[in-house]
Protein backbone atom coordinates (compact mmCIF):
# COMPACT_ATOMS: atom_id res chain seq x y z
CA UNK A 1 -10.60 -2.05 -41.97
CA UNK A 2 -7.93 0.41 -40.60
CA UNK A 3 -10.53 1.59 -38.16
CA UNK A 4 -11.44 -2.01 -36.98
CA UNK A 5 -7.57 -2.49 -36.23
CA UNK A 6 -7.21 0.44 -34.60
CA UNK A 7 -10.24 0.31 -32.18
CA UNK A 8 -8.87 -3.29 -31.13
CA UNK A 9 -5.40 -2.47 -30.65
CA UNK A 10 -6.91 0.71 -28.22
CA UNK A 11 -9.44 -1.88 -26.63
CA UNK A 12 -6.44 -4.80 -26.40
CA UNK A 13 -3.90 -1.73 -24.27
CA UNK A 14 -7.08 -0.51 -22.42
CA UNK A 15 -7.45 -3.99 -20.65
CA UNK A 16 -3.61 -5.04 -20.61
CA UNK A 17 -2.66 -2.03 -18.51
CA UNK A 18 -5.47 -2.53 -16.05
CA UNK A 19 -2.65 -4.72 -14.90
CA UNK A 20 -0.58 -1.77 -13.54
CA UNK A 21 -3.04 -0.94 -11.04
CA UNK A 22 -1.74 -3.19 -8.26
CA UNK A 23 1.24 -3.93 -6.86
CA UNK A 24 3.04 -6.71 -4.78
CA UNK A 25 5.64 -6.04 -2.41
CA UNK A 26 7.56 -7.42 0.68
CA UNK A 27 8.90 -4.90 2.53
CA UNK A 28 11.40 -4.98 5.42
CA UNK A 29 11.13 -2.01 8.20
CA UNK A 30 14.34 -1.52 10.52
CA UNK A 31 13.80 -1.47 14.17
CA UNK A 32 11.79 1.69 15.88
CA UNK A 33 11.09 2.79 12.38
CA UNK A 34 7.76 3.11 10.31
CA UNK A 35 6.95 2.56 6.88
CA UNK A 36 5.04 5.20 5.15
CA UNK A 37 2.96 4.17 2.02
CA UNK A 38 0.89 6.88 0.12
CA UNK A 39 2.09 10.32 1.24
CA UNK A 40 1.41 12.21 -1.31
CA UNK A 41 -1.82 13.33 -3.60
CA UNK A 42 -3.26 10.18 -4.96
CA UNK A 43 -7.06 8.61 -5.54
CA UNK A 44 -8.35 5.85 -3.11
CA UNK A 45 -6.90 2.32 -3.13
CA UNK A 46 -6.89 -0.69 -0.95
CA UNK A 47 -4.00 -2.57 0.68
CA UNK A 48 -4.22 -6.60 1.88
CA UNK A 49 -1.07 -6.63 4.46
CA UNK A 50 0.39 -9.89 6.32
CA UNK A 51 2.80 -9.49 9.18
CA UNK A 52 5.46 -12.13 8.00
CA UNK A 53 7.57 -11.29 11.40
CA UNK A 54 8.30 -12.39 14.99
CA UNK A 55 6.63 -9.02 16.83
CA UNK A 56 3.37 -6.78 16.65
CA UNK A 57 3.16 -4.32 13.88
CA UNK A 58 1.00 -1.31 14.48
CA UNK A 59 -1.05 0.41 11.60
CA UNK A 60 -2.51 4.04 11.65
CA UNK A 61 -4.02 6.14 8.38
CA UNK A 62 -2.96 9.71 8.32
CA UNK A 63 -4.23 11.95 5.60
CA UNK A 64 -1.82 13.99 4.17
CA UNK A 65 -3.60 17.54 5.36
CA UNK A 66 -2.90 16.08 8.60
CA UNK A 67 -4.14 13.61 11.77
CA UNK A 68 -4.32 9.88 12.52
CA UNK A 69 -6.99 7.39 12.52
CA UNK A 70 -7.90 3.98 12.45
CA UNK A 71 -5.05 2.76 14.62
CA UNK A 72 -4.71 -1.26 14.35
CA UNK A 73 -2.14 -3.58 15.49
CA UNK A 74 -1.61 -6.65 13.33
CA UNK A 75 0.29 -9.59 15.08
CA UNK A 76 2.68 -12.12 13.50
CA UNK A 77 1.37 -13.81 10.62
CA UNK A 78 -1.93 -11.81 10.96
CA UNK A 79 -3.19 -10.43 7.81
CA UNK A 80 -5.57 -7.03 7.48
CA UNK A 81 -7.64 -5.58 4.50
CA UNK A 82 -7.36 -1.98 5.19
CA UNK A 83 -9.45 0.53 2.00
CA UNK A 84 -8.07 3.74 2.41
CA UNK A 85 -9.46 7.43 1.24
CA UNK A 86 -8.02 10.03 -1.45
CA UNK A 87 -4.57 11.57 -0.37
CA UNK A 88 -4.17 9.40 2.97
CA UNK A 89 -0.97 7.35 3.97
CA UNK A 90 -1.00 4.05 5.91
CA UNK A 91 1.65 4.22 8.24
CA UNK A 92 3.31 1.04 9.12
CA UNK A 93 5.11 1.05 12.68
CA UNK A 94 7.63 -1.77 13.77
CA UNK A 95 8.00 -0.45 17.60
CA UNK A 96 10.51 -3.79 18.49
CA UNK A 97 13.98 -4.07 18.67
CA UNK A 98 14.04 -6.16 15.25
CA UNK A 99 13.77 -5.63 11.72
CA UNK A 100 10.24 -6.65 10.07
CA UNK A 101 9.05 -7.59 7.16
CA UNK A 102 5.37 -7.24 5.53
CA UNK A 103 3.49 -8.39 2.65
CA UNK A 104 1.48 -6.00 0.87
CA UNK A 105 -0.80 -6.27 -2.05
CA UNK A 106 -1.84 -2.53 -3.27
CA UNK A 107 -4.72 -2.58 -5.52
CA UNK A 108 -6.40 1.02 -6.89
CA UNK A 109 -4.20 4.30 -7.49
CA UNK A 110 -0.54 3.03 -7.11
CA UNK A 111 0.77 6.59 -7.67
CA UNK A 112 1.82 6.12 -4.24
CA UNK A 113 4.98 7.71 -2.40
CA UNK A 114 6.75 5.14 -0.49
CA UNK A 115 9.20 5.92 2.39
CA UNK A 116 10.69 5.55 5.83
CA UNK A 117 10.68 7.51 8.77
CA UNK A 118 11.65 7.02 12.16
């Protein structure tokens, strides 16, 4: 009987933290900065975006051994499905003179740096 418990209480906290691998956020970028999501080592994952402000956002994946690809610009209240590889960052870019604010829903690794650059 002890065994039975055990293998349910393993099989119950195998399936309740498949929860942890996604994430919700809004984020707010300041003007003529970026947001960088995923710099660092991490597995693949996938990121649903909306553009929740006035102005363009651009979009560009850069894998962390270096380059840019898949540039993208998502316009206000647009929303983009972007899957992106193993140790790559989606950089977020709000080029206007305002601040902006996204919607992201991260799904996959979330052992993802987060940060700002300009």
């Amino acid at each position: 009987m002890k065994k039975i418990i055990t293998l349910l209480f393993t099989a119950f906290l195998a399936v309740s933290c498949g929860i942890f691998t996604s994430l919700t956020s809004t984020t707010t970028i300041g003007p003529q900065n970026s947001f960088v999501l995923g710099n660092n080592q991490h597995g693949a994952f996938s990121v649903d975006l909306k553009n929740i402000s006035p102005n363009p956002l651009k979009i560009h994946l850069a894998p962390i051994d270096g380059g840019t690809h898949s540039p993208m610009v998502v316009q206000p209240n647009q929303k983009a499905s972007l899957k992106v590889d193993k140790n790559t960052a989606v950089v977020i870019g709000n080029p206007s003179n305002e601040s902006a604010d996204v919607e992201l829903k991260v799904h996959g690794d979330t052992g993802l740096s987060m940060g700002y650059k300009n």
